[in-house]
Protein backbone atom coordinates (compact mmCIF):
# COMPACT_ATOMS: atom_id res chain seq x y z
CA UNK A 1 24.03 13.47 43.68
CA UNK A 2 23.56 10.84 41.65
CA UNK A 3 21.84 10.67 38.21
CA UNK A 4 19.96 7.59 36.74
CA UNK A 5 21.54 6.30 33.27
CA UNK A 6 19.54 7.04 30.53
CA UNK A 7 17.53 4.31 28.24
CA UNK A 8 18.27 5.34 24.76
CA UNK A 9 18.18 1.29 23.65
CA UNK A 10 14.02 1.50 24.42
CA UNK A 11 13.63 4.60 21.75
CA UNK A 12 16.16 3.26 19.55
CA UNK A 13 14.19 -0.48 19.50
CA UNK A 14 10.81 1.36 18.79
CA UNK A 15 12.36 3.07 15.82
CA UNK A 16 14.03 0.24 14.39
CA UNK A 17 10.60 -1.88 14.73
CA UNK A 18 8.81 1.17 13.36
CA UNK A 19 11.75 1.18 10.15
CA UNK A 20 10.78 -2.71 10.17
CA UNK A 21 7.42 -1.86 9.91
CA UNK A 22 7.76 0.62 6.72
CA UNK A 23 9.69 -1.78 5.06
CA UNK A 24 7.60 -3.97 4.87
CA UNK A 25 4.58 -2.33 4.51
CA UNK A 26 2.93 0.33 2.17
CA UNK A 27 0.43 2.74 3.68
CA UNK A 28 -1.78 4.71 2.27
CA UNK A 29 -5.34 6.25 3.14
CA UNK A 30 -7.36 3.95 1.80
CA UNK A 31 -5.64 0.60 3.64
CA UNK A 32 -1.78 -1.02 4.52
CA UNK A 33 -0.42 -3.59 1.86
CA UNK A 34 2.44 -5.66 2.69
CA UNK A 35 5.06 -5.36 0.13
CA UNK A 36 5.60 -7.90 -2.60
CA UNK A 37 8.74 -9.75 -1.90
CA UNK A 38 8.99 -12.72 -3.74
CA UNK A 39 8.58 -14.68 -0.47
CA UNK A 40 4.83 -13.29 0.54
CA UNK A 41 2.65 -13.12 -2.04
CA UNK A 42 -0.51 -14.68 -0.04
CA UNK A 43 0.06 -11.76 2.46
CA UNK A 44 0.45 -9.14 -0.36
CA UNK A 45 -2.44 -10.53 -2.47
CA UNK A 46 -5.05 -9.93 0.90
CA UNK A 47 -3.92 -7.04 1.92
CA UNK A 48 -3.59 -5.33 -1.76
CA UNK A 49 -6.79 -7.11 -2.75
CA UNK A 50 -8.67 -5.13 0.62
CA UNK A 51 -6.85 -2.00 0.21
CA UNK A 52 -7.94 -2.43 -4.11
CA UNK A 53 -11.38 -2.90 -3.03
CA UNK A 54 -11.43 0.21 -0.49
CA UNK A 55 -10.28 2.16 -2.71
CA UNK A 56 -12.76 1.15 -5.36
CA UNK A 57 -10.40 -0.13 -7.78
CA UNK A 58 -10.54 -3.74 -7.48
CA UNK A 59 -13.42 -4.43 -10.68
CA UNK A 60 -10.58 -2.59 -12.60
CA UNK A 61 -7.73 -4.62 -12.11
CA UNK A 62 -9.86 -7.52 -12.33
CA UNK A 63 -11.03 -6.32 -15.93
CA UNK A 64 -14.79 -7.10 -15.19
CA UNK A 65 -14.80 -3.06 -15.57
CA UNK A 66 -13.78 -1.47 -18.69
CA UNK A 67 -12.62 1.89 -19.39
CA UNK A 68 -15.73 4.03 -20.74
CA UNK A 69 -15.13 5.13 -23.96
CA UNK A 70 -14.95 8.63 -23.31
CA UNK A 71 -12.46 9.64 -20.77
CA UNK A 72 -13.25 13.13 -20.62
CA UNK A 73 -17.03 12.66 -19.46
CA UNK A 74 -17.86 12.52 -15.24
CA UNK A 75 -17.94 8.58 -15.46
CA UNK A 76 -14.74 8.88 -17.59
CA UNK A 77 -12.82 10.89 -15.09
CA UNK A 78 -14.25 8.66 -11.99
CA UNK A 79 -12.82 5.37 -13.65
CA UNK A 80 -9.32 6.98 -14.62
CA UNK A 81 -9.22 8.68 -11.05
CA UNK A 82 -9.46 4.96 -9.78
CA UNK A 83 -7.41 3.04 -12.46
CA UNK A 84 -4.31 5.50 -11.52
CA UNK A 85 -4.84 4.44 -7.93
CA UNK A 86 -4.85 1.15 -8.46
CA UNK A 87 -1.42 1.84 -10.77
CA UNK A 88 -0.18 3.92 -7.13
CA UNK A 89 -1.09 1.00 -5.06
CA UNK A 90 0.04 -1.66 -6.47
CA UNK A 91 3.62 0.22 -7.64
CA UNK A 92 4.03 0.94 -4.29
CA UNK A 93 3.30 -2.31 -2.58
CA UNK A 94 6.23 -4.37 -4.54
CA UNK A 95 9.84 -4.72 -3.87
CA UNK A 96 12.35 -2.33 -5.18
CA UNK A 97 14.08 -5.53 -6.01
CA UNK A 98 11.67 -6.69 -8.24
């Protein structure tokens, strides 16, 4: 009886592309940034400019909004729920090495 020899190169090729993949690209729910490596910022700066603006963040890091001057109120809480993602997206989306 003879067996057919099994493919593990296919499954191993889709994981290394999919390892590719998450290296060089940060995902998160409200788009995918490519990651900031000294070599790509025109890619990074589209991407983390969309995924800024999905996430409704992207008149803060601009600085055309300001922080209200009470944190504690609704509007207060809104902007500093969007300012910290913009910190978690934009940490995430650059090199290690930089």
């Amino acid at each position: 009886m003879a067996t057919q020899p099994s493919s593990s190169a296919a499954p191993a090729a889709a994981t290394k592309l999919q390892q590719d993949l998450e290296d060089t690209t940060y995902t998160c729910k409200w788009g995918n940034v490519t990651i900031l490596n000294r070599q790509n910022y025109a890619a990074f700066a589209a991407t983390c400019q969309y995924t800024l603006v999905v996430a409704d963040a992207w008149d803060i890091v601009k600085g055309t909004e300001e922080a209200p001057n009470n944190l504690t109120t609704p509007n207060g809480k809104d902007w500093k729920l969007r300012h910290n993602r913009a910190l978690q997206i934009i940490y995430n989306s650059v090199s290690k090495s930089i």
